[in-house]
PDB file of N, CA and C in Angstrom:
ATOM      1  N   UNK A   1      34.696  62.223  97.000  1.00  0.00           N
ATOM      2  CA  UNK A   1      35.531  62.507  95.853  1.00  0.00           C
ATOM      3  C   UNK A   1      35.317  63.970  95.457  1.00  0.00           C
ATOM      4  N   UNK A   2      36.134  64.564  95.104  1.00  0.00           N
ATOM      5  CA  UNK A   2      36.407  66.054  94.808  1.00  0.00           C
ATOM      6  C   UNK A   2      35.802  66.259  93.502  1.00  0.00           C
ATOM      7  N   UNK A   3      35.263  67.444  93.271  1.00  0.00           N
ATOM      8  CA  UNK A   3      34.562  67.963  91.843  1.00  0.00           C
ATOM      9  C   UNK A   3      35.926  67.929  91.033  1.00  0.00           C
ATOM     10  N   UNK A   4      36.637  68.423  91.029  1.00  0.00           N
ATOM     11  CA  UNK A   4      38.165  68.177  90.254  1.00  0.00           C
ATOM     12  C   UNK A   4      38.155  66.896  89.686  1.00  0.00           C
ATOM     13  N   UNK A   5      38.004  66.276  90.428  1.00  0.00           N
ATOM     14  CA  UNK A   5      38.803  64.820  90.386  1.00  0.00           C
ATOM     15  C   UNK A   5      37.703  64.263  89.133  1.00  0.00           C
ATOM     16  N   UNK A   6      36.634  64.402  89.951  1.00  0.00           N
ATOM     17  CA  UNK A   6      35.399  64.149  88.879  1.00  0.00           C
ATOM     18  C   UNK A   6      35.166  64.718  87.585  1.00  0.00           C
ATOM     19  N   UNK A   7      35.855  65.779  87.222  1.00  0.00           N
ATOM     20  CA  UNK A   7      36.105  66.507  86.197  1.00  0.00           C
ATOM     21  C   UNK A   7      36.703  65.698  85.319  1.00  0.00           C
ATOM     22  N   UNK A   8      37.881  64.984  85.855  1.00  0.00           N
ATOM     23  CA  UNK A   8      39.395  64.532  85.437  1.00  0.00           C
ATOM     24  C   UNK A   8      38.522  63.053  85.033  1.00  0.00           C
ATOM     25  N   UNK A   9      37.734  62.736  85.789  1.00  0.00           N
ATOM     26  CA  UNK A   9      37.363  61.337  84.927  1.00  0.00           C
ATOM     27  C   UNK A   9      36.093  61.176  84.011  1.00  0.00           C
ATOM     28  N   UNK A  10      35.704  62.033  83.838  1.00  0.00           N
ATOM     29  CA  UNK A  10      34.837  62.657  83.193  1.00  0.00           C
ATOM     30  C   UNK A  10      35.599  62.639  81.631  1.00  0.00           C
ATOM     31  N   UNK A  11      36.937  63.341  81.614  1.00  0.00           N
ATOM     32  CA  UNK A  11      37.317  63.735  80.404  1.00  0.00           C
ATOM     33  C   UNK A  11      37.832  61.919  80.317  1.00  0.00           C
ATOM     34  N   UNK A  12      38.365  61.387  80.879  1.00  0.00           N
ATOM     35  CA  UNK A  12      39.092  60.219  80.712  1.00  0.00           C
ATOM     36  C   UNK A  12      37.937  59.258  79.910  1.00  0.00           C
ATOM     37  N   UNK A  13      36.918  59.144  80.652  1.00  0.00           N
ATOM     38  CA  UNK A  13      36.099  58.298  80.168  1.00  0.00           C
ATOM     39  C   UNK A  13      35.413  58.401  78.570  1.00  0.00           C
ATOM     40  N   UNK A  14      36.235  59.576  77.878  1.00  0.00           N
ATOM     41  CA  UNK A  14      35.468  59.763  77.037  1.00  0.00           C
ATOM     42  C   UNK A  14      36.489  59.483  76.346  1.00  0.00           C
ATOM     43  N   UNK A  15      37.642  59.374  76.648  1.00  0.00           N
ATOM     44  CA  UNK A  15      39.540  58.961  75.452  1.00  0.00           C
ATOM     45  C   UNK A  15      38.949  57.419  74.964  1.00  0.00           C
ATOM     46  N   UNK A  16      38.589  57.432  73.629  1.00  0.00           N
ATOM     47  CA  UNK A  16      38.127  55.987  72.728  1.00  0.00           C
ATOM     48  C   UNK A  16      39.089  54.557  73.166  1.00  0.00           C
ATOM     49  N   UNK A  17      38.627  53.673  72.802  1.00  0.00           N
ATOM     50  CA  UNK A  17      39.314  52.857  72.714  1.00  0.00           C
ATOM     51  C   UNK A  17      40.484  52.787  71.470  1.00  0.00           C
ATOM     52  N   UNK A  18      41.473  52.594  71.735  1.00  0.00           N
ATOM     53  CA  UNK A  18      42.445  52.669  71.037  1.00  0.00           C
ATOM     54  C   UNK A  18      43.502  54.128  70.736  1.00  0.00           C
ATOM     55  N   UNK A  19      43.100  55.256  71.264  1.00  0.00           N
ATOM     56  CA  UNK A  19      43.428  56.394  71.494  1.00  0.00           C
ATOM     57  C   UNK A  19      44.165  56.445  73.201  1.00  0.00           C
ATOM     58  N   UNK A  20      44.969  57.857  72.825  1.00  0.00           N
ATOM     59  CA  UNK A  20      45.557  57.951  74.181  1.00  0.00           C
ATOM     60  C   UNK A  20      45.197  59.653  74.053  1.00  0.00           C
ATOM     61  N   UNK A  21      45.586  59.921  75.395  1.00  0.00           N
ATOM     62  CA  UNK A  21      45.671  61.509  75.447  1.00  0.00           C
ATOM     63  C   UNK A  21      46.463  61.650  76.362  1.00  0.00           C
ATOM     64  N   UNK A  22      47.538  63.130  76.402  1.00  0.00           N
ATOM     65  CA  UNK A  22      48.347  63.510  77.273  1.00  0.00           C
ATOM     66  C   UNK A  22      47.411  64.017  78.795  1.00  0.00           C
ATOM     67  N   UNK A  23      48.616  63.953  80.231  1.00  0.00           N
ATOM     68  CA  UNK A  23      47.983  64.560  80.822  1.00  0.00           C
ATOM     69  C   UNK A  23      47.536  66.326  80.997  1.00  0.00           C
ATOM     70  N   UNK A  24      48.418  66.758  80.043  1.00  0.00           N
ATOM     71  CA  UNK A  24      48.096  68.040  80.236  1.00  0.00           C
ATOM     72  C   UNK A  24      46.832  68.245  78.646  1.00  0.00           C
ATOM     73  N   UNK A  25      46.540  67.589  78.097  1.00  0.00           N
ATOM     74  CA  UNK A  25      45.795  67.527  77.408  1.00  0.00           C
ATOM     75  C   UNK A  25      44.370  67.493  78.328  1.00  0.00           C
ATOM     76  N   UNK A  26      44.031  66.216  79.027  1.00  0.00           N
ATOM     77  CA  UNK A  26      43.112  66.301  79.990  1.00  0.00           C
ATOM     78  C   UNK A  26      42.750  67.376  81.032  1.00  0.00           C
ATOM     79  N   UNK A  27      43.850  67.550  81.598  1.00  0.00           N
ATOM     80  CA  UNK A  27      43.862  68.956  82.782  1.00  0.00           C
ATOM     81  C   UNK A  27      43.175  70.202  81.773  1.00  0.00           C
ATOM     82  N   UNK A  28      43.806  70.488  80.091  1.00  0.00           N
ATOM     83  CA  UNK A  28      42.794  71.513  79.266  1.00  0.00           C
ATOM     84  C   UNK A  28      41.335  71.176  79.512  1.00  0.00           C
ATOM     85  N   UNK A  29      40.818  69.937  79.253  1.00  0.00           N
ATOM     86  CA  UNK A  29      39.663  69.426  79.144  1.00  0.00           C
ATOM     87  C   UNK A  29      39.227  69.823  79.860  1.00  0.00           C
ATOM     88  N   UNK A  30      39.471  69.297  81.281  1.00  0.00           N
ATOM     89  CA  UNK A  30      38.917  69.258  82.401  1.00  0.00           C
ATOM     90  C   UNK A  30      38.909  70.669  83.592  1.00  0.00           C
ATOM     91  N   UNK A  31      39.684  71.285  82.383  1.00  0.00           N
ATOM     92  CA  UNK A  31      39.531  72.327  83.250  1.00  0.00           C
ATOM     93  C   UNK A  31      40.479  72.413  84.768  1.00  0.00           C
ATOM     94  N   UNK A  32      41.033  71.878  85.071  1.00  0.00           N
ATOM     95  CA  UNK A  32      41.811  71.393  86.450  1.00  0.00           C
ATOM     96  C   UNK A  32      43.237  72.858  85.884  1.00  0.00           C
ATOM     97  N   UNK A  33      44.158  73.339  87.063  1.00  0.00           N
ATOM     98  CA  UNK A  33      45.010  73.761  87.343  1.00  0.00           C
ATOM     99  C   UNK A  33      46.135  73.232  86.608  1.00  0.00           C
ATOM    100  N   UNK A  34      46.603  71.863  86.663  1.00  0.00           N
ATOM    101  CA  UNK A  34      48.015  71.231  85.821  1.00  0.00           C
ATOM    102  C   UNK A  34      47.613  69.437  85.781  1.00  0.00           C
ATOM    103  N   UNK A  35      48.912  69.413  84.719  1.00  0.00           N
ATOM    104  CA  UNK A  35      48.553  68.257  84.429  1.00  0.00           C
ATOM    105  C   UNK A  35      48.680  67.085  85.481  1.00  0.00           C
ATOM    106  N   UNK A  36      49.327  67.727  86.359  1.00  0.00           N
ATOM    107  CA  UNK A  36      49.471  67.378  87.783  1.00  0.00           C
ATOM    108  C   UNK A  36      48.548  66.625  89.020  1.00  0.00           C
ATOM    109  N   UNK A  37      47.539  67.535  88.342  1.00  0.00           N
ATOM    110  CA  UNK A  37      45.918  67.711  89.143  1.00  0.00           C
ATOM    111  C   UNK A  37      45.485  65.613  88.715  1.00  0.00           C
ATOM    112  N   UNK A  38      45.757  65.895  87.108  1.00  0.00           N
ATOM    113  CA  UNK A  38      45.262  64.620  86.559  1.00  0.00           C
ATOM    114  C   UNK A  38      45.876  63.526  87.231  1.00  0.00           C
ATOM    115  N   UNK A  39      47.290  63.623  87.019  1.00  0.00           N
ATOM    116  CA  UNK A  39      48.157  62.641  87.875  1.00  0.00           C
ATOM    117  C   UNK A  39      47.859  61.962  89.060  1.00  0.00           C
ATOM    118  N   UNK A  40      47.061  62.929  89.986  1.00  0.00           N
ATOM    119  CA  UNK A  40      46.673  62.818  91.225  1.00  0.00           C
ATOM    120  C   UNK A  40      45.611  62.190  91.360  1.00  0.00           C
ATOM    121  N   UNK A  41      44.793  62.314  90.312  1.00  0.00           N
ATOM    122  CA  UNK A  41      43.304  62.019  90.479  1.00  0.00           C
ATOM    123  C   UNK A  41      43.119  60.212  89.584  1.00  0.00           C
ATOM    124  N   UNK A  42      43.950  60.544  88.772  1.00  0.00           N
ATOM    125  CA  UNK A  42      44.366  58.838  88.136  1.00  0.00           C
ATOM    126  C   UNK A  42      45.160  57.833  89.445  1.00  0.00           C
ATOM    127  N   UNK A  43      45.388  59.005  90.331  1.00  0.00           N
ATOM    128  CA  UNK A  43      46.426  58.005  91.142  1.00  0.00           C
ATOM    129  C   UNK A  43      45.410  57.012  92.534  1.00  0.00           C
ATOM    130  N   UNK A  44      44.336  58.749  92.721  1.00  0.00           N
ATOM    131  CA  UNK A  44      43.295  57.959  93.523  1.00  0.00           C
ATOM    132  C   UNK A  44      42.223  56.619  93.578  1.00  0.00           C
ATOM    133  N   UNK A  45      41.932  56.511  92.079  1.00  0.00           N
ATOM    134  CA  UNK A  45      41.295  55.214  91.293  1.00  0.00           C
ATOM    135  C   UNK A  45      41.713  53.887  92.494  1.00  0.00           C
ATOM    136  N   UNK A  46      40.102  53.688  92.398  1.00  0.00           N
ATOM    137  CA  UNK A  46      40.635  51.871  92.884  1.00  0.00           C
ATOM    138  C   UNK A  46      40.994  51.073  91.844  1.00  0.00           C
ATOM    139  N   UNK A  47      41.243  49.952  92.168  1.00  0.00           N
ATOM    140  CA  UNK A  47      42.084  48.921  91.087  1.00  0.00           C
ATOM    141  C   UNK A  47      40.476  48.712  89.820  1.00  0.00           C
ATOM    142  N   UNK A  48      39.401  48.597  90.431  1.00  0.00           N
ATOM    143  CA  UNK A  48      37.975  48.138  89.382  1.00  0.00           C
ATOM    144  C   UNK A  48      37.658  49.372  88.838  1.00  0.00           C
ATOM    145  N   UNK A  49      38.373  50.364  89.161  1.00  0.00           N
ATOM    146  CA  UNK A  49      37.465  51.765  88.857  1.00  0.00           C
ATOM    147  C   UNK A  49      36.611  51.152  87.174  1.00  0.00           C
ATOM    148  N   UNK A  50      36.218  52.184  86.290  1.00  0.00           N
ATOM    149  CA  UNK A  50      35.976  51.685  85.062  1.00  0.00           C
ATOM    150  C   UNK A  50      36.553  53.021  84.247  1.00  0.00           C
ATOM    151  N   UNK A  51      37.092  53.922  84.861  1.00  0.00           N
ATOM    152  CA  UNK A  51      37.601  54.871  84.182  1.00  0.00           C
ATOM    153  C   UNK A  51      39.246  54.432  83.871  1.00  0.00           C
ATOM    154  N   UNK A  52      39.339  54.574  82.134  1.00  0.00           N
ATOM    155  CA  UNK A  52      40.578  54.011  81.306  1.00  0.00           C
ATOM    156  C   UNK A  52      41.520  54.871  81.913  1.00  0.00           C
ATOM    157  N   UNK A  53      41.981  54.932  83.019  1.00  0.00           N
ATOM    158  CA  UNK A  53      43.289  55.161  83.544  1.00  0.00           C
ATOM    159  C   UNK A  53      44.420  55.007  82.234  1.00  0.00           C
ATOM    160  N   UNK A  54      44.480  53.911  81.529  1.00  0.00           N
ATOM    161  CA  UNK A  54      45.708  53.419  80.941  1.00  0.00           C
ATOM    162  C   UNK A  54      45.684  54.251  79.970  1.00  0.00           C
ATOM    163  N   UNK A  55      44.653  54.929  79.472  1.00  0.00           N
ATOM    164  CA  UNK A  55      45.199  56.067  77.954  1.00  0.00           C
ATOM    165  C   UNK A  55      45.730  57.338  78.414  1.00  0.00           C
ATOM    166  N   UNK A  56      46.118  57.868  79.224  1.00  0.00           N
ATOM    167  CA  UNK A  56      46.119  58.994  79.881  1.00  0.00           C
ATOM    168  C   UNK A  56      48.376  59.032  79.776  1.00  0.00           C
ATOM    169  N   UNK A  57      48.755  59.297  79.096  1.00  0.00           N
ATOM    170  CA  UNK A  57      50.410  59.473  79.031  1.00  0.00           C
ATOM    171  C   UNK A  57      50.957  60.507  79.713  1.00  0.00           C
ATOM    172  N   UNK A  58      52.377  60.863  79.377  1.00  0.00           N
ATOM    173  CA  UNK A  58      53.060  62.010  79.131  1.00  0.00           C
ATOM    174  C   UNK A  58      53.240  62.701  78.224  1.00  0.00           C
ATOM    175  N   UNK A  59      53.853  63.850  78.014  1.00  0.00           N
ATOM    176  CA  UNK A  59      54.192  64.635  76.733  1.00  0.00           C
ATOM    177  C   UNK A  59      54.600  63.934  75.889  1.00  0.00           C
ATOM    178  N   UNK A  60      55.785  63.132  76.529  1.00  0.00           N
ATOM    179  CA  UNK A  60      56.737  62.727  75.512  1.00  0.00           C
ATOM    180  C   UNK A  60      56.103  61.243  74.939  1.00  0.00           C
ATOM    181  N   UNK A  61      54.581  60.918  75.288  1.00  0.00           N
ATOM    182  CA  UNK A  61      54.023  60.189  74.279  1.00  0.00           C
ATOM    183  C   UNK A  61      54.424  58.605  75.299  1.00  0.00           C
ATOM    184  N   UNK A  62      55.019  58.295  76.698  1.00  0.00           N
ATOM    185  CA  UNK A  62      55.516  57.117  77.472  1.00  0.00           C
ATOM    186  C   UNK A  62      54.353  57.397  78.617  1.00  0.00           C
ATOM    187  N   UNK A  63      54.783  56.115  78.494  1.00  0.00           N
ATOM    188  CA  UNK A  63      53.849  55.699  80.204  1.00  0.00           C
ATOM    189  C   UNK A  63      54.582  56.208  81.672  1.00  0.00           C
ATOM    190  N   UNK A  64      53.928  57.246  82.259  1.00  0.00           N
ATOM    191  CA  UNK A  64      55.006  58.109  82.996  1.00  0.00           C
ATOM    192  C   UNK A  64      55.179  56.437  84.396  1.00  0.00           C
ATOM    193  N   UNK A  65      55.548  56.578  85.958  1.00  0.00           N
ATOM    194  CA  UNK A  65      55.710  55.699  86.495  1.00  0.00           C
ATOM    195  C   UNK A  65      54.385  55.277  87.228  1.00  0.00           C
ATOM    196  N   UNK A  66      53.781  54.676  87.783  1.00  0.00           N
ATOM    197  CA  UNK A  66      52.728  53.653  87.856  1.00  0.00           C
ATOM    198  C   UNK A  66      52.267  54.067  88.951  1.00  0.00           C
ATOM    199  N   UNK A  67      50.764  53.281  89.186  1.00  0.00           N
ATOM    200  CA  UNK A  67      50.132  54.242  90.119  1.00  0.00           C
ATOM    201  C   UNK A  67      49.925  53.264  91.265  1.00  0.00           C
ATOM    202  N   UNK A  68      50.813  52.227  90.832  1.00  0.00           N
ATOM    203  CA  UNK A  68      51.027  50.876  91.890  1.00  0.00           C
ATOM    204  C   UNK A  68      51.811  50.148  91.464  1.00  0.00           C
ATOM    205  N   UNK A  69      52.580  49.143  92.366  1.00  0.00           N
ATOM    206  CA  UNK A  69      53.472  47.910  91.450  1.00  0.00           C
ATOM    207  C   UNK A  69      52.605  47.647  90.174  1.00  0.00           C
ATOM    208  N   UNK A  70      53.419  47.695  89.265  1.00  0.00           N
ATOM    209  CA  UNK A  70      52.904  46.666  87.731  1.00  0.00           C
ATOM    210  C   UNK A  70      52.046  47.230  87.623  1.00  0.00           C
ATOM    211  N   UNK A  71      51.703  48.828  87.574  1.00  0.00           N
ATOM    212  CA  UNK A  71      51.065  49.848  86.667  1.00  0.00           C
ATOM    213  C   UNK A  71      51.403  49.912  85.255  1.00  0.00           C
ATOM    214  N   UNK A  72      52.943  50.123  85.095  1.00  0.00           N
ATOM    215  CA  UNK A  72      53.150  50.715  84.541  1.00  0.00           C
ATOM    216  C   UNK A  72      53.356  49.483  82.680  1.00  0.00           C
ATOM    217  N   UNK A  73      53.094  48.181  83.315  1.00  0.00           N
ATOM    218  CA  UNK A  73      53.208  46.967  83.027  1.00  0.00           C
ATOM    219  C   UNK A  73      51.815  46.516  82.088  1.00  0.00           C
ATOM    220  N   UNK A  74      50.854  46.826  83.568  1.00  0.00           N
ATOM    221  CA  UNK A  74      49.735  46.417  83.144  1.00  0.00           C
ATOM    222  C   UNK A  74      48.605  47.562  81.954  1.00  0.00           C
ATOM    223  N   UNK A  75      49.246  48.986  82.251  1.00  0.00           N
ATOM    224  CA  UNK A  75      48.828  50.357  81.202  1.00  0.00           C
ATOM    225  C   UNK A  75      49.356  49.589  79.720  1.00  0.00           C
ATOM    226  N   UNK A  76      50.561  49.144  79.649  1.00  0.00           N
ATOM    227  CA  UNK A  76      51.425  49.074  78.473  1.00  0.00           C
ATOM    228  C   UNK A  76      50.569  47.591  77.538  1.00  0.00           C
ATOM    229  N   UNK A  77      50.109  46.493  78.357  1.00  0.00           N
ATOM    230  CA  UNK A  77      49.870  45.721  77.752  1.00  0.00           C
ATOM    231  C   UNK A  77      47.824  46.199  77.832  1.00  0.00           C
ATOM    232  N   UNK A  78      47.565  47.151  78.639  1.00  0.00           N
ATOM    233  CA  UNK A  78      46.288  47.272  78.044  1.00  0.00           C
ATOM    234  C   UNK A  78      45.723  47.799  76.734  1.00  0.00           C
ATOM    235  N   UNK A  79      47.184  48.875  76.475  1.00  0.00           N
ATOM    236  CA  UNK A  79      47.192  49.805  75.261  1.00  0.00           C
ATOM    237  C   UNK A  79      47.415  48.835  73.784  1.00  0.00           C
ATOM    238  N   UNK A  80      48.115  48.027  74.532  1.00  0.00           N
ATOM    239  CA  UNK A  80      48.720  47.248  73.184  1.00  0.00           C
ATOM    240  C   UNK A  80      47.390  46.195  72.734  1.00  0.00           C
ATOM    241  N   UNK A  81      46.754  45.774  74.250  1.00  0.00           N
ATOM    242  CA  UNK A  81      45.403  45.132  73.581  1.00  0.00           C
ATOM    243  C   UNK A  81      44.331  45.702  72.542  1.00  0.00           C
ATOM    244  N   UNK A  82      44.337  47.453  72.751  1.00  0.00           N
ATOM    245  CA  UNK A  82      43.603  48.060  72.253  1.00  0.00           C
ATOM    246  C   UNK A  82      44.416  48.815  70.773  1.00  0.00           C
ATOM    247  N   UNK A  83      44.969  47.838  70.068  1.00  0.00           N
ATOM    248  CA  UNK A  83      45.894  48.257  69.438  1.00  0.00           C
ATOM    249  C   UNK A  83      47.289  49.367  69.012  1.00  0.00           C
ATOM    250  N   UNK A  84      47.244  50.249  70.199  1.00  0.00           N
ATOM    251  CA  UNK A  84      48.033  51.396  70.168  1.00  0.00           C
ATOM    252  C   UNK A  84      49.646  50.559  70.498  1.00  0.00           C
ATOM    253  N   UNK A  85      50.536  51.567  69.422  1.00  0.00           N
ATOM    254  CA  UNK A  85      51.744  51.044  69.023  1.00  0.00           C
ATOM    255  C   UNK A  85      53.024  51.493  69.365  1.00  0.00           C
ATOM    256  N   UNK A  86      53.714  50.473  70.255  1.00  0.00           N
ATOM    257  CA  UNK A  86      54.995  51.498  70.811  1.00  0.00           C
ATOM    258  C   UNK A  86      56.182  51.048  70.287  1.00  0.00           C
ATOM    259  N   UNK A  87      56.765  52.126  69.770  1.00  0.00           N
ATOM    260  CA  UNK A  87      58.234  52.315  69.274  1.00  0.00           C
ATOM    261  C   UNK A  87      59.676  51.639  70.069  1.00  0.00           C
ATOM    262  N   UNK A  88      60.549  51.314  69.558  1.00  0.00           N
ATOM    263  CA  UNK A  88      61.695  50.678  70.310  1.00  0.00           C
ATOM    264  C   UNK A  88      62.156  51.281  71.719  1.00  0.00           C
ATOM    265  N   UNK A  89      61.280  52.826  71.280  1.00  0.00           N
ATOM    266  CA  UNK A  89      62.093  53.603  72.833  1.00  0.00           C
ATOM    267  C   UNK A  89      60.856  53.395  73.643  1.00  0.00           C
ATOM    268  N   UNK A  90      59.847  52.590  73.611  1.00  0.00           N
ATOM    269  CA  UNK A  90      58.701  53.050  74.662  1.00  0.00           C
ATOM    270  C   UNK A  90      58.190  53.803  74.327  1.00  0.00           C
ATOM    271  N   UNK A  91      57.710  54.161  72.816  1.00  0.00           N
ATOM    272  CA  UNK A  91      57.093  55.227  72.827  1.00  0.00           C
ATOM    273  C   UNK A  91      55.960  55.264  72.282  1.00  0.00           C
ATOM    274  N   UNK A  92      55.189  55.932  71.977  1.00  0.00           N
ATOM    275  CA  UNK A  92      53.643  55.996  71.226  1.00  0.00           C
ATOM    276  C   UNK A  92      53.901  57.374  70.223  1.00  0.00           C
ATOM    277  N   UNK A  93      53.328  57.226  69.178  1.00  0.00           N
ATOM    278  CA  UNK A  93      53.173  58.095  67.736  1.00  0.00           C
ATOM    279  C   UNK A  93      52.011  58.732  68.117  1.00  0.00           C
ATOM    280  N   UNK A  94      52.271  60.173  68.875  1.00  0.00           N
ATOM    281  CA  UNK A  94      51.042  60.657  69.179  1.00  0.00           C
ATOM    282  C   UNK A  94      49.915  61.346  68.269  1.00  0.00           C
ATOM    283  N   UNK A  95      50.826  61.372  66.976  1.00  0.00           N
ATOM    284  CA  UNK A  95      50.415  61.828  65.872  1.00  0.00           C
ATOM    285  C   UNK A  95      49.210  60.970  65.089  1.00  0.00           C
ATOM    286  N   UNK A  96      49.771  59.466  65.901  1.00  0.00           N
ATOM    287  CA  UNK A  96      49.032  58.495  65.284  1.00  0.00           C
ATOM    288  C   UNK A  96      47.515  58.166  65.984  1.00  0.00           C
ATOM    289  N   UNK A  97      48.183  58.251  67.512  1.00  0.00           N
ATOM    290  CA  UNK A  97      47.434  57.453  68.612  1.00  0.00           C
ATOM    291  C   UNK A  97      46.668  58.537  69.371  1.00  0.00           C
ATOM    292  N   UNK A  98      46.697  59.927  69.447  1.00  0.00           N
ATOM    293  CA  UNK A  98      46.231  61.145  70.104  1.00  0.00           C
ATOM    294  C   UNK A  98      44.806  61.474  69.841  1.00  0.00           C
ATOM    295  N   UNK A  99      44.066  61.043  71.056  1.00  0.00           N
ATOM    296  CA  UNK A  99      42.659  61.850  70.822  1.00  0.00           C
ATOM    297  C   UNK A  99      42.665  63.391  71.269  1.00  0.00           C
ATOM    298  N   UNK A 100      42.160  64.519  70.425  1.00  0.00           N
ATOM    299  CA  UNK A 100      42.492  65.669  70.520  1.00  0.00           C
ATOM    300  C   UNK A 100      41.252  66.156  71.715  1.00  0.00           C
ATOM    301  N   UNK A 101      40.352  65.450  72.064  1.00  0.00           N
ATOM    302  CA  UNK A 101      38.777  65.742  72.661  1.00  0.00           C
ATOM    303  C   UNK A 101      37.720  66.145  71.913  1.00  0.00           C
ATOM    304  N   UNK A 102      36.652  66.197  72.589  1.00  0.00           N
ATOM    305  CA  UNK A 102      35.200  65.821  71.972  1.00  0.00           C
ATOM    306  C   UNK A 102      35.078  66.436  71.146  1.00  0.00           C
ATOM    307  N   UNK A 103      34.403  66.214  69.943  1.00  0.00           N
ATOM    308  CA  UNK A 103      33.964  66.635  68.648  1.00  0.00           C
ATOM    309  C   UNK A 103      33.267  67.657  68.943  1.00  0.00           C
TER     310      UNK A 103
END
């Protein structure tokens, strides 16, 4: 596994329960090139990983498309277990739900 990548879950593992963060939010964190980098590195995860893949969004605050069949399914009802709240369009109140990173 790539120091990048390890970077990228590094910052992930630290998004709380019940919080989300963008990917270009993480790629700041982590220091990585684009939010792109993150994309890639969420995409490598095995199915047990223990890094919260599912808080990790888009800009626009949606679950971008899945990193396997019924990703994008199984992100939506993990978020909702952890109380985070989506709007009629699919959306999340990032205002509400946004961890900004570590204190």
């Amino acid at each position: 596994m790539s120091a990048t990548f390890e970077r990228v879950y590094a910052v992930v593992r630290q998004i709380p329960h019940g919080r989300v963060a963008t990917y270009g939010r993480v790629a700041e964190l982590a220091d990585v090139a684009t939010p792109r980098v993150v994309g890639f590195a969420l995409s490598a995860l095995e199915d047990d990983t223990d890094v919260p893949w599912h808080r990790v969004l888009n800009a626009k605050g949606t679950i971008s498309l899945g990193r396997r069949d019924g990703a994008a399914t199984t992100q939506r009802e993990r978020l909702e277990a952890e109380g985070v709240v989506f709007d009629a369009n699919s959306r999340i109140d990032l205002s509400a739900h946004a961890w900004s990173g570590p204190a």
